[in-house]
PDB file of N, CA and C in Angstrom:
ATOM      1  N   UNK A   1      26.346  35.581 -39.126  1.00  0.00           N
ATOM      2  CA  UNK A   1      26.875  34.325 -38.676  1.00  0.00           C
ATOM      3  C   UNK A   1      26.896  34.235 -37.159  1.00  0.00           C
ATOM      4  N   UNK A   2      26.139  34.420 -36.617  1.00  0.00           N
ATOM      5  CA  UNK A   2      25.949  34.144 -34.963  1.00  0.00           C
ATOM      6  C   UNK A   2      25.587  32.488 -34.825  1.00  0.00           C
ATOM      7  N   UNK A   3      26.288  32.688 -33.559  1.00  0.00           N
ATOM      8  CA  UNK A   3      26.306  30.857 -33.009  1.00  0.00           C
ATOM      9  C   UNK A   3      26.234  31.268 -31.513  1.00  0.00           C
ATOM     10  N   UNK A   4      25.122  30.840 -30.660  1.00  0.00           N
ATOM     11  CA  UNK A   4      24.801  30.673 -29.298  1.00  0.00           C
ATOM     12  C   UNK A   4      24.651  29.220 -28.915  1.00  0.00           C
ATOM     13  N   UNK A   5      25.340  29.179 -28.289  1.00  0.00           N
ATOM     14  CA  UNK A   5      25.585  27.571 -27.429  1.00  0.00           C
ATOM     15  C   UNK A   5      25.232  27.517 -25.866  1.00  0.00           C
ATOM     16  N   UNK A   6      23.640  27.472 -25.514  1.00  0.00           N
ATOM     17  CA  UNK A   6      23.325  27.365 -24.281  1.00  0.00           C
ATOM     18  C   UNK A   6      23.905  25.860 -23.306  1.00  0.00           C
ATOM     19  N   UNK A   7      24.037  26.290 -22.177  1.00  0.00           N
ATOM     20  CA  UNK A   7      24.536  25.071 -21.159  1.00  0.00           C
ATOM     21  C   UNK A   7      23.414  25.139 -19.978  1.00  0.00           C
ATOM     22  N   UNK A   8      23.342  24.249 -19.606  1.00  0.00           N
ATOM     23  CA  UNK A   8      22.751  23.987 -18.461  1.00  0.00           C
ATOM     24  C   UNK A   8      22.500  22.925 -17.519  1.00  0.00           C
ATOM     25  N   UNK A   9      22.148  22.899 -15.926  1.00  0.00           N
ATOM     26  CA  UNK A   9      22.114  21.488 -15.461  1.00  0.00           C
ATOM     27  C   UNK A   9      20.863  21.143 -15.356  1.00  0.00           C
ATOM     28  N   UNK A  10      19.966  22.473 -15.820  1.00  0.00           N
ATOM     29  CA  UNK A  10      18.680  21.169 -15.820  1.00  0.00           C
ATOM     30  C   UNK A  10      18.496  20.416 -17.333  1.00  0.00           C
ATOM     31  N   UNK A  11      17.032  19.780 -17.582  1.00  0.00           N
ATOM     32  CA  UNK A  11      16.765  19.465 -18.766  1.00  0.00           C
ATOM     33  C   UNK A  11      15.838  20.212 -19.708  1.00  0.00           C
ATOM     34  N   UNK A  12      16.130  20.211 -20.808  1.00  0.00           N
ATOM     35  CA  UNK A  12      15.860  20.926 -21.984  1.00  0.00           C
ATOM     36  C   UNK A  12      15.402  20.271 -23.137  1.00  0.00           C
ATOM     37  N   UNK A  13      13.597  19.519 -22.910  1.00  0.00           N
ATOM     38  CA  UNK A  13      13.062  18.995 -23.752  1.00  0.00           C
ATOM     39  C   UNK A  13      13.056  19.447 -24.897  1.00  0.00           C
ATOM     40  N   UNK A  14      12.783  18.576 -26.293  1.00  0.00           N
ATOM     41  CA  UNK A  14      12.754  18.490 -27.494  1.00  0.00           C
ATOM     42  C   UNK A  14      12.055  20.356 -27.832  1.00  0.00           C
ATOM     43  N   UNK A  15      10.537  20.073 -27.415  1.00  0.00           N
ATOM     44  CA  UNK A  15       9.526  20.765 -27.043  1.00  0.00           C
ATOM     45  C   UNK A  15      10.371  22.444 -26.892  1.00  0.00           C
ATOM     46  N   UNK A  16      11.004  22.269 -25.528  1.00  0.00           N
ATOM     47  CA  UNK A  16      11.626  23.848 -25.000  1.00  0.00           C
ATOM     48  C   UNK A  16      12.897  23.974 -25.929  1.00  0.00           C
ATOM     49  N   UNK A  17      13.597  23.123 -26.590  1.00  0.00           N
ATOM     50  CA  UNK A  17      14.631  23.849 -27.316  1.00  0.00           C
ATOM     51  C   UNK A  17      13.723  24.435 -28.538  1.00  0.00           C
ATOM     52  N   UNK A  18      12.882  24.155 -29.276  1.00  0.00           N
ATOM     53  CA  UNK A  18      11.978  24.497 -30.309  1.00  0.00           C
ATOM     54  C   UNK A  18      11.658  25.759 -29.608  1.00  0.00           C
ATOM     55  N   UNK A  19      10.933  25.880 -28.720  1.00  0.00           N
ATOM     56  CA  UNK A  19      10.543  27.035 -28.022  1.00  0.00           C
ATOM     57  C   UNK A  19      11.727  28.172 -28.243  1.00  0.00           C
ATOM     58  N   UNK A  20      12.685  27.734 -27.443  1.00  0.00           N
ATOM     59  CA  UNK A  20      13.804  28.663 -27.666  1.00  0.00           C
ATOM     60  C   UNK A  20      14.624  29.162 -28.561  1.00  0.00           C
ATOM     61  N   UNK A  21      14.440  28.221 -29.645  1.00  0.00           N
ATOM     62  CA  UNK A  21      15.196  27.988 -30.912  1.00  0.00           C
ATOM     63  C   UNK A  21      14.432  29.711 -31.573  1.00  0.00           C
ATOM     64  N   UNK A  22      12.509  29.459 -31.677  1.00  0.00           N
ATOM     65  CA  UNK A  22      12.240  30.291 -32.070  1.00  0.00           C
ATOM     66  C   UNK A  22      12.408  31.756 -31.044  1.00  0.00           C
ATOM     67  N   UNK A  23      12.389  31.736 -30.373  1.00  0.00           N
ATOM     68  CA  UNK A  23      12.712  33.103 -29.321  1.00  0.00           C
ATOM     69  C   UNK A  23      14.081  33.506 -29.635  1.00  0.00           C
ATOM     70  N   UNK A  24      14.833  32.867 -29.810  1.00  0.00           N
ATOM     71  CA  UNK A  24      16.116  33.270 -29.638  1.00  0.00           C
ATOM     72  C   UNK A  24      16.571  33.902 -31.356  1.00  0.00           C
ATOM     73  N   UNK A  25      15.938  32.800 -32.243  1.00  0.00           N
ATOM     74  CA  UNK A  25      15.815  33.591 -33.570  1.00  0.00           C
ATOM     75  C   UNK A  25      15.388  35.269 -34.178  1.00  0.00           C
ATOM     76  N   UNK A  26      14.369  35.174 -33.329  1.00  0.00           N
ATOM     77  CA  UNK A  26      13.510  36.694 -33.363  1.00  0.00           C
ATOM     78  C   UNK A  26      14.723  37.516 -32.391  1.00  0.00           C
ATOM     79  N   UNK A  27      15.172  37.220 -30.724  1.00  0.00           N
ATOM     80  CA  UNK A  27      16.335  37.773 -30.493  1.00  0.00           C
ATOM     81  C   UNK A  27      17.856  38.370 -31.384  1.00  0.00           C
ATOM     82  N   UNK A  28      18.243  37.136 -31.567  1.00  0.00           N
ATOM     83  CA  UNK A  28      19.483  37.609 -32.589  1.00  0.00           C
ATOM     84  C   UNK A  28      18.748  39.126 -33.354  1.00  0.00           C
ATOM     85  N   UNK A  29      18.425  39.288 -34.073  1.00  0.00           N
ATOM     86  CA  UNK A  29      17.680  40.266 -34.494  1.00  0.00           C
ATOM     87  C   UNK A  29      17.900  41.428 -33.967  1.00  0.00           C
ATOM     88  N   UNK A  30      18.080  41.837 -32.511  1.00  0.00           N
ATOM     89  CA  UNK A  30      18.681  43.042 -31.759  1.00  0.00           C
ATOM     90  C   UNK A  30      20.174  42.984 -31.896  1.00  0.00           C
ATOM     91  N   UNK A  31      20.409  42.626 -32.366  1.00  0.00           N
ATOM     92  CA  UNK A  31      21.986  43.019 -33.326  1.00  0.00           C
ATOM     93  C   UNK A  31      21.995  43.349 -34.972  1.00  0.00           C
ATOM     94  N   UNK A  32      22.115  44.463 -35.547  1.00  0.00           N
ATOM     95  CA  UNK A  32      22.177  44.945 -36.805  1.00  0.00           C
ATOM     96  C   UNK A  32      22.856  43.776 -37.551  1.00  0.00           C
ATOM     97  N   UNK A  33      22.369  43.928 -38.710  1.00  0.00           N
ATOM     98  CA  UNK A  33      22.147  42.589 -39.719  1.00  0.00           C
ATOM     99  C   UNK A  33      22.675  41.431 -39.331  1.00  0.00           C
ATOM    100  N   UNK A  34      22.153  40.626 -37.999  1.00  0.00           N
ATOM    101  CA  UNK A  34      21.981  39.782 -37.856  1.00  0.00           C
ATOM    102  C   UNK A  34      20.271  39.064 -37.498  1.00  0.00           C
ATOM    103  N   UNK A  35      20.317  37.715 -38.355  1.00  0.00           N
ATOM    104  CA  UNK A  35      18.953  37.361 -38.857  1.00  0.00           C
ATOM    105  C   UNK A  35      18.854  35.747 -38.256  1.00  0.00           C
ATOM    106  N   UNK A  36      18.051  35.310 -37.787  1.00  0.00           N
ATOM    107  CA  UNK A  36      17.876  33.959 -37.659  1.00  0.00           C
ATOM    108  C   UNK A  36      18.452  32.857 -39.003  1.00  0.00           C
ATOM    109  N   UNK A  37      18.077  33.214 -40.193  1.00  0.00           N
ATOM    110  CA  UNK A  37      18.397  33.175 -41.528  1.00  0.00           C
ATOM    111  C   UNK A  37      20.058  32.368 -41.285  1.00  0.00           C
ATOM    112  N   UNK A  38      21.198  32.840 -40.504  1.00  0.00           N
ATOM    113  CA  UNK A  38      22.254  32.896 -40.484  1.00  0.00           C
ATOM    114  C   UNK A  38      22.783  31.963 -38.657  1.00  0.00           C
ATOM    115  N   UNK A  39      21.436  31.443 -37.790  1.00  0.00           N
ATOM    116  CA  UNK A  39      22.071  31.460 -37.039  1.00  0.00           C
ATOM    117  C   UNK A  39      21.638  30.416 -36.585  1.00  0.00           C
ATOM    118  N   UNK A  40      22.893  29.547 -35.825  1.00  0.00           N
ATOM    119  CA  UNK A  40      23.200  28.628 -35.504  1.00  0.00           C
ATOM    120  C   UNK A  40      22.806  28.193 -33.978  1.00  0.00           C
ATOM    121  N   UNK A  41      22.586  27.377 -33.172  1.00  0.00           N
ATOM    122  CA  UNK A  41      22.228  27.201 -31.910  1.00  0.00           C
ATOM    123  C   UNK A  41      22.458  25.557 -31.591  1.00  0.00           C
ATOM    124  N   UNK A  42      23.159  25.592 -30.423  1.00  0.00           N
ATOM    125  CA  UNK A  42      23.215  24.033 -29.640  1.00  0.00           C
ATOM    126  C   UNK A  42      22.663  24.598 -28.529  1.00  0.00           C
ATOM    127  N   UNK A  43      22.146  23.470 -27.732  1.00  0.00           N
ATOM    128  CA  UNK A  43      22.043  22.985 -26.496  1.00  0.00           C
ATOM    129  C   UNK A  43      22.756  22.036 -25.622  1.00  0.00           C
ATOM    130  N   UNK A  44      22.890  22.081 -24.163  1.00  0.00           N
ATOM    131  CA  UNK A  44      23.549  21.113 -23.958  1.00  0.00           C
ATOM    132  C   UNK A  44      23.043  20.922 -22.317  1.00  0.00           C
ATOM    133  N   UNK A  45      21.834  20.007 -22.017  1.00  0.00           N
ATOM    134  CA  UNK A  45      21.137  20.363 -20.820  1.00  0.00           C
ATOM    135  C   UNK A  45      22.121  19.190 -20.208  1.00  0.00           C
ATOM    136  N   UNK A  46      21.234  19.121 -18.305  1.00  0.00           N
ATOM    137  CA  UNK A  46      21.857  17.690 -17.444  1.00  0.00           C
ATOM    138  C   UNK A  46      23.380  17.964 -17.577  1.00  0.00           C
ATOM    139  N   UNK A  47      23.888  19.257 -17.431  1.00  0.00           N
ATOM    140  CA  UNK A  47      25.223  19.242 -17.234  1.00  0.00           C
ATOM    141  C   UNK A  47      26.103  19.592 -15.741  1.00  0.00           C
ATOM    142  N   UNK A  48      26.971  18.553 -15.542  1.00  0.00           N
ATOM    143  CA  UNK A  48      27.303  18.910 -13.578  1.00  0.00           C
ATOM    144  C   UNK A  48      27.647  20.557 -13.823  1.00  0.00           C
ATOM    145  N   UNK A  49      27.204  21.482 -13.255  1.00  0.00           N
ATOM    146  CA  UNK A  49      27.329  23.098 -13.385  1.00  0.00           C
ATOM    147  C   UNK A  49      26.720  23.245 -11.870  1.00  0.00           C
ATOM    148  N   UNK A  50      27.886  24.291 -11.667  1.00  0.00           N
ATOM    149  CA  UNK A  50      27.646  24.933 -10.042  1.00  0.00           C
ATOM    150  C   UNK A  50      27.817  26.122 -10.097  1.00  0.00           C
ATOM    151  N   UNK A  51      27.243  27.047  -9.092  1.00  0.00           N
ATOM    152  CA  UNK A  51      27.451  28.466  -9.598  1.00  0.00           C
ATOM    153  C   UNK A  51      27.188  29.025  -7.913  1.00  0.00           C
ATOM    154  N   UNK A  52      28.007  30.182  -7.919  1.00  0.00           N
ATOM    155  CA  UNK A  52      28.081  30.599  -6.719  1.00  0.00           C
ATOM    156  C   UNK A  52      27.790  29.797  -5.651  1.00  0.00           C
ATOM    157  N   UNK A  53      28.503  28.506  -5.958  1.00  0.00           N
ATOM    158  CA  UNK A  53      28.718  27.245  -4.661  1.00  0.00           C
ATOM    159  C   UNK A  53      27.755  25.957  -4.491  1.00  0.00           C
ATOM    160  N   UNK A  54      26.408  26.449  -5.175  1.00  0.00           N
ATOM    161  CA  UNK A  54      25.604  25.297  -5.211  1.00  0.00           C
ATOM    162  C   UNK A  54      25.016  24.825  -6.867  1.00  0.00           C
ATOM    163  N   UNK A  55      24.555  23.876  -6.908  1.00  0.00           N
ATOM    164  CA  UNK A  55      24.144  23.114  -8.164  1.00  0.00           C
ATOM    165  C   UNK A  55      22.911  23.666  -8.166  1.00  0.00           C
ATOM    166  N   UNK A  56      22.234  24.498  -7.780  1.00  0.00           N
ATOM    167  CA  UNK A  56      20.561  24.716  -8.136  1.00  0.00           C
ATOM    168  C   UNK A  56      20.853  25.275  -9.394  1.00  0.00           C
ATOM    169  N   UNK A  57      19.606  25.332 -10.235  1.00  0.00           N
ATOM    170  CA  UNK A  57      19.356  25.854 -11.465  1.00  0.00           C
ATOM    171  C   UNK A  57      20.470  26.596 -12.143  1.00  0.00           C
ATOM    172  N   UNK A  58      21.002  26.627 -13.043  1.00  0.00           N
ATOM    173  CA  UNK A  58      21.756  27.874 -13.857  1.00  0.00           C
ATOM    174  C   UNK A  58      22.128  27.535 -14.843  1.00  0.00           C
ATOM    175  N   UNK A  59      22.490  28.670 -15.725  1.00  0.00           N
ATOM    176  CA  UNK A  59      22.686  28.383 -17.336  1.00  0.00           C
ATOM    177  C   UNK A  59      23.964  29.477 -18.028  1.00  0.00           C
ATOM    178  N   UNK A  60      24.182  29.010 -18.957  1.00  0.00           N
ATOM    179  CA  UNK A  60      24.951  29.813 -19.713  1.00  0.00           C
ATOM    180  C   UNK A  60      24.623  30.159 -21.307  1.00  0.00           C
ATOM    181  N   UNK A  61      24.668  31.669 -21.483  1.00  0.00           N
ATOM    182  CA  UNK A  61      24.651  31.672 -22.926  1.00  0.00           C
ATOM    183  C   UNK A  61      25.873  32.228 -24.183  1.00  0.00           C
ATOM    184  N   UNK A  62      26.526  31.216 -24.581  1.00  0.00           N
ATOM    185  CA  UNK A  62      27.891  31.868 -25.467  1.00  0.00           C
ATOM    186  C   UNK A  62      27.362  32.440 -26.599  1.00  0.00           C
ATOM    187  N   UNK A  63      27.793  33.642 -26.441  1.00  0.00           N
ATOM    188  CA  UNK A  63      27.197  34.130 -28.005  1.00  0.00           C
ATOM    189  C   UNK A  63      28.024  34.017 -28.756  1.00  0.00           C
ATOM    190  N   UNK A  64      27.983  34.293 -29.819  1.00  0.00           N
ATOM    191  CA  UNK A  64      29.617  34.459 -30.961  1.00  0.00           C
ATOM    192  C   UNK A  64      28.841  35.056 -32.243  1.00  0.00           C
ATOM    193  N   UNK A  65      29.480  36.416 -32.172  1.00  0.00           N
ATOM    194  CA  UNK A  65      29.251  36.897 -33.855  1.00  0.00           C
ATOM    195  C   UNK A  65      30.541  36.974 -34.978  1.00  0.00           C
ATOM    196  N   UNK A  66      30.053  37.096 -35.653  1.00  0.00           N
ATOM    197  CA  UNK A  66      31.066  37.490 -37.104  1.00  0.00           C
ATOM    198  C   UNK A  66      31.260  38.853 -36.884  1.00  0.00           C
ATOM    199  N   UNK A  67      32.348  39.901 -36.894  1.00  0.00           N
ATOM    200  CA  UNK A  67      32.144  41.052 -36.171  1.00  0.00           C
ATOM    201  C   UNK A  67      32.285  41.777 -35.509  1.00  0.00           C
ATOM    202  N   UNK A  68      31.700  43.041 -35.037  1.00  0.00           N
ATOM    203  CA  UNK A  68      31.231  44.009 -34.220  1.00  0.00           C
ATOM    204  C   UNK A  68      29.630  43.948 -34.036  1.00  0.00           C
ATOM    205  N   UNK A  69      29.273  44.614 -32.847  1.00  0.00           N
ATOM    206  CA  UNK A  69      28.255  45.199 -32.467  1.00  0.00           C
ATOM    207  C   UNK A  69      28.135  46.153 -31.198  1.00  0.00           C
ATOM    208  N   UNK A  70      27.560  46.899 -31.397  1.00  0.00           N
ATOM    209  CA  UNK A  70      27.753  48.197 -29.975  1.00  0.00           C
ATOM    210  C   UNK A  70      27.249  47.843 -28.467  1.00  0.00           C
ATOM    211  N   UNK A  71      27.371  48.099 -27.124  1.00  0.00           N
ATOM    212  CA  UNK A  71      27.658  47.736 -26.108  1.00  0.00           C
ATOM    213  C   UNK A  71      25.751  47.598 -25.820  1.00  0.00           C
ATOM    214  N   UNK A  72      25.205  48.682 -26.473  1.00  0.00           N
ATOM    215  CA  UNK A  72      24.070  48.990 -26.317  1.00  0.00           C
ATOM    216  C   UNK A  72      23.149  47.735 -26.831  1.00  0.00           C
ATOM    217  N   UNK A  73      23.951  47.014 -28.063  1.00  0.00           N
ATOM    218  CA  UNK A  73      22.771  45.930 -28.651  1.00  0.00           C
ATOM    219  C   UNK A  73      22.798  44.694 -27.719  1.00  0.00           C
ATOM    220  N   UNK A  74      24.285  44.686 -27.314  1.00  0.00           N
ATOM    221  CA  UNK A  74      24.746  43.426 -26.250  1.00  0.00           C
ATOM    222  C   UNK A  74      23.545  43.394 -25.132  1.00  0.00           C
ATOM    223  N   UNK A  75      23.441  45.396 -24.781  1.00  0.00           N
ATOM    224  CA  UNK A  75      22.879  44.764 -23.358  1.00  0.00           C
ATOM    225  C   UNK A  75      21.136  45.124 -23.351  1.00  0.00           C
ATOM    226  N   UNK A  76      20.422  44.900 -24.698  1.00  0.00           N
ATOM    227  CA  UNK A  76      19.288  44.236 -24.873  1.00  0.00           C
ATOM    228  C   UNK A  76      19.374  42.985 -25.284  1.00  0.00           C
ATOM    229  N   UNK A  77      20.509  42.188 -25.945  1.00  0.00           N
ATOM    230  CA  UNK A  77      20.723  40.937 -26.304  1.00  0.00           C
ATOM    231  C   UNK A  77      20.668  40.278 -25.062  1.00  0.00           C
ATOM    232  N   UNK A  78      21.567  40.619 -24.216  1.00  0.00           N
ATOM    233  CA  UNK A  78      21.570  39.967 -22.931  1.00  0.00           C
ATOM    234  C   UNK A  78      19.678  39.926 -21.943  1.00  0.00           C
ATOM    235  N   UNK A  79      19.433  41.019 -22.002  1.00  0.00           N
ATOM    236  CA  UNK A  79      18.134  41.404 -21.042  1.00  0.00           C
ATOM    237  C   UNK A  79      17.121  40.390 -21.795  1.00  0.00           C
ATOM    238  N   UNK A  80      17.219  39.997 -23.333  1.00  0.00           N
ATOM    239  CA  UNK A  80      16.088  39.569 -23.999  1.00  0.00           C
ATOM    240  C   UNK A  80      16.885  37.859 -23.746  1.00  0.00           C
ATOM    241  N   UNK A  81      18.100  37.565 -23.760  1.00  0.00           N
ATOM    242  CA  UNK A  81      18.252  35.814 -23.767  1.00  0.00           C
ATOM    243  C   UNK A  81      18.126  35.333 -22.304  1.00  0.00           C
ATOM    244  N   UNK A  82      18.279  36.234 -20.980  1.00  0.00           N
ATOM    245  CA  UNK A  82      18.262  35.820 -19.725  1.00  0.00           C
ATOM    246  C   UNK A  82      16.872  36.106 -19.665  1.00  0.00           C
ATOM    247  N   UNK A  83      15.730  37.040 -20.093  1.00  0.00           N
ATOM    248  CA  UNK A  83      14.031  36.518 -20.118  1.00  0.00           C
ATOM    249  C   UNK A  83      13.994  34.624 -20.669  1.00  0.00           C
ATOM    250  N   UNK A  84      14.457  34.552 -21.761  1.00  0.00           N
ATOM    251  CA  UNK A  84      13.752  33.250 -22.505  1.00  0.00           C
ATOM    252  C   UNK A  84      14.544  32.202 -21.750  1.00  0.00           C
ATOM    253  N   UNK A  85      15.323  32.509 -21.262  1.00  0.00           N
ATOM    254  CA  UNK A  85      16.301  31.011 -20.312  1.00  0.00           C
ATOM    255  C   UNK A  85      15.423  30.896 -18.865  1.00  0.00           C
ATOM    256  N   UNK A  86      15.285  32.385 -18.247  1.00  0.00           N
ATOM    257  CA  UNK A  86      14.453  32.386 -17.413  1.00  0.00           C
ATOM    258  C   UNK A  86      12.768  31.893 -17.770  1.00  0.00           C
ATOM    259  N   UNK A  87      12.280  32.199 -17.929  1.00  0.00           N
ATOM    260  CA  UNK A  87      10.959  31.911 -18.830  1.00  0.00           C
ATOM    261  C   UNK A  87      11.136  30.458 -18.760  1.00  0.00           C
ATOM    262  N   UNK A  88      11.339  29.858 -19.919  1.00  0.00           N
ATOM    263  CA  UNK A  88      12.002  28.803 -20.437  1.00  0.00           C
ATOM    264  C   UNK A  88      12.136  27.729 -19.078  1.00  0.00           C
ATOM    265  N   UNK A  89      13.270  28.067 -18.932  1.00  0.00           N
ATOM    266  CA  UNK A  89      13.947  26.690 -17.842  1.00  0.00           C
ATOM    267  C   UNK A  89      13.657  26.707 -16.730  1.00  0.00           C
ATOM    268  N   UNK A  90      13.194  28.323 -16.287  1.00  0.00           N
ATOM    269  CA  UNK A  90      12.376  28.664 -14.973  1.00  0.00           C
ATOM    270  C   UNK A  90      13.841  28.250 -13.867  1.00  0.00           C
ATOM    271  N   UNK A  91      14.543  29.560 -14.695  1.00  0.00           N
ATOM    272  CA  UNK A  91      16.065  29.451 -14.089  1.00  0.00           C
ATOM    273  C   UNK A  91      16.162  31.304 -13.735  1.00  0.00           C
ATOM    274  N   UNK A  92      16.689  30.969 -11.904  1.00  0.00           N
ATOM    275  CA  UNK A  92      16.287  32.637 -11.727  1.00  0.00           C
ATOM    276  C   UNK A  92      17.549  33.530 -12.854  1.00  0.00           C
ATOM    277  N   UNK A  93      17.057  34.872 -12.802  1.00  0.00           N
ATOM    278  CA  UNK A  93      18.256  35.759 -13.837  1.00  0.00           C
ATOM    279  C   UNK A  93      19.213  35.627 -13.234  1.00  0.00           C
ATOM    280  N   UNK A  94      19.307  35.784 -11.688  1.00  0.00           N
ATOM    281  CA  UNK A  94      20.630  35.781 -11.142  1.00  0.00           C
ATOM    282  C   UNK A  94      21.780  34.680 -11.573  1.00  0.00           C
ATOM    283  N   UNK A  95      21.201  33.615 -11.891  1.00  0.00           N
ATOM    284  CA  UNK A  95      22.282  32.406 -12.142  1.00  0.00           C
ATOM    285  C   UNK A  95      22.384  32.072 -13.390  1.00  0.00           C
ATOM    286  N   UNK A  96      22.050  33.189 -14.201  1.00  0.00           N
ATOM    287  CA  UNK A  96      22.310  33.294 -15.887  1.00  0.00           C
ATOM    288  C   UNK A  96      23.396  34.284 -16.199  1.00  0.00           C
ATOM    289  N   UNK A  97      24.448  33.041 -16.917  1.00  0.00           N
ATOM    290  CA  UNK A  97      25.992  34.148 -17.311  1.00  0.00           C
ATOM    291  C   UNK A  97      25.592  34.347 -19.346  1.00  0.00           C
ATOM    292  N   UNK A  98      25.739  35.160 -19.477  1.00  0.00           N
ATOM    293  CA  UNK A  98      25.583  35.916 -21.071  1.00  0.00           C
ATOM    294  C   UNK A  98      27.265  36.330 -21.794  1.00  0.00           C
ATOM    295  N   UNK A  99      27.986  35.212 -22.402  1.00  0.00           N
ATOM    296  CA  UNK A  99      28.973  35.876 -23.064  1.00  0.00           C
ATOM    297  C   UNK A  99      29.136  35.901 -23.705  1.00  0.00           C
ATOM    298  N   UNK A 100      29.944  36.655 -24.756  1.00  0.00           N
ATOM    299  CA  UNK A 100      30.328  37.075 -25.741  1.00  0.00           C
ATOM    300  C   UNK A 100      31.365  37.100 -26.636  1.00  0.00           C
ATOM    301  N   UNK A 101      31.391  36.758 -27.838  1.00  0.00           N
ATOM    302  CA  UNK A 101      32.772  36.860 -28.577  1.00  0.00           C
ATOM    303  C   UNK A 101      32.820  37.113 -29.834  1.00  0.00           C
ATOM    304  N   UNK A 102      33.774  37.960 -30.174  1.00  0.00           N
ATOM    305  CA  UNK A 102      33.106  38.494 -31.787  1.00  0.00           C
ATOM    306  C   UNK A 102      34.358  38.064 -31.990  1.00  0.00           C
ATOM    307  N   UNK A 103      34.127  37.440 -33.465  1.00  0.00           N
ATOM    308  CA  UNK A 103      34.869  36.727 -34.268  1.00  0.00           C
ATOM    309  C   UNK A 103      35.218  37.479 -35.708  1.00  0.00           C
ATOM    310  N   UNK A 104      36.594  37.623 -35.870  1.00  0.00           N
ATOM    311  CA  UNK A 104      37.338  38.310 -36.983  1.00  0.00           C
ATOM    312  C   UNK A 104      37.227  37.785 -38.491  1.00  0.00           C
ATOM    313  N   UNK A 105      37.289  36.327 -38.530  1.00  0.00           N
ATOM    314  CA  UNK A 105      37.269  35.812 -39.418  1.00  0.00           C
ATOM    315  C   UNK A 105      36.255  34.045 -39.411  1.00  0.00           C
ATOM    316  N   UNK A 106      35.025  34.314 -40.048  1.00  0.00           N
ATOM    317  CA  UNK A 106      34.373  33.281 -39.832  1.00  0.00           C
ATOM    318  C   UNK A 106      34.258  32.439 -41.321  1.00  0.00           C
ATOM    319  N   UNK A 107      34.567  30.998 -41.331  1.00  0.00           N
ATOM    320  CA  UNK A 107      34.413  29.790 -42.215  1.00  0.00           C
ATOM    321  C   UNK A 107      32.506  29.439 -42.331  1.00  0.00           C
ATOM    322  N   UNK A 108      32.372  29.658 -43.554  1.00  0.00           N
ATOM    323  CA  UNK A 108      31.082  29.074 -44.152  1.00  0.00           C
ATOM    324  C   UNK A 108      31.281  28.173 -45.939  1.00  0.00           C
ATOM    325  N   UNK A 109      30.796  27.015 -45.806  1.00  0.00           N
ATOM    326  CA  UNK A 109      30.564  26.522 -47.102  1.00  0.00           C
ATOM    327  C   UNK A 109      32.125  26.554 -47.740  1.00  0.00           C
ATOM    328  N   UNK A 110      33.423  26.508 -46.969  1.00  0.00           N
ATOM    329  CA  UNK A 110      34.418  25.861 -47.514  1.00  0.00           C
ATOM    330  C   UNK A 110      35.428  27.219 -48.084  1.00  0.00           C
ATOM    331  N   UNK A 111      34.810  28.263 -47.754  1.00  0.00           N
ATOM    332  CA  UNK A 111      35.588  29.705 -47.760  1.00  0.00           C
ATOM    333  C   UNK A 111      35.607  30.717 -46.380  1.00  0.00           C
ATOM    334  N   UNK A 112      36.087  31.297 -46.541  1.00  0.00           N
ATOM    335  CA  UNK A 112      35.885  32.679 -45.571  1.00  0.00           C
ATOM    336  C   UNK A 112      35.636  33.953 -45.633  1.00  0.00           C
ATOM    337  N   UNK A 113      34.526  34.554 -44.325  1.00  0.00           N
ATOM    338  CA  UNK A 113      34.015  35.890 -44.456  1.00  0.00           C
ATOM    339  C   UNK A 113      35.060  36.918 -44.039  1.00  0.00           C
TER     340      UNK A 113
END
């Protein structure tokens, strides 16, 4: 049950969220049994966002699992979603924040995991 909710102030055509949608699918994947199969994704481009004082390029990625996962999967999760944002939005790494939150108890289909 992973849910990543990217932000950003530039724009994020139809086209590049598809792009990312699939990159980021094959990503999730560097976390043990987590599968595209299970995972969720928004976007939310053209947003006022400033970062270390000026508005140039930058992004954010919230992760959220159902869970645990070890420090080690985080920080290829991270190295592999700040490539495809970079890549992607042609947003330098430096002004890409990667966070995280593992979630105890997650709601699907009207019950809980």
């Amino acid at each position: 049950m992973p849910y990543i909710a990217t932000t950003s102030n530039v724009a994020i055509s139809a086209r590049k969220q598809q792009t990312i949608k699939e990159r980021m699918g094959e990503a999730i994947e560097l976390i043990p049994g987590k599968t595209e199969n299970w995972l969720m994704l928004s976007f939310r481009d053209n947003v006022d966002m400033f970062f270390n004082g000026t508005d140039e390029p930058c992004a954010i990625c919230q992760v959220k699992i159902f869970g645990t996962a070890a420090d080690e999967d985080y920080a290829r999760l991270t190295e592999t979603l700040t490539d495809i944002v970079r890549e992607e939005l042609d947003i330098e790494a430096d002004r890409i924040y990667v966070a995280y939150e593992e979630i105890r108890v997650w709601g699907w289909n009207g019950g809980n995991f």
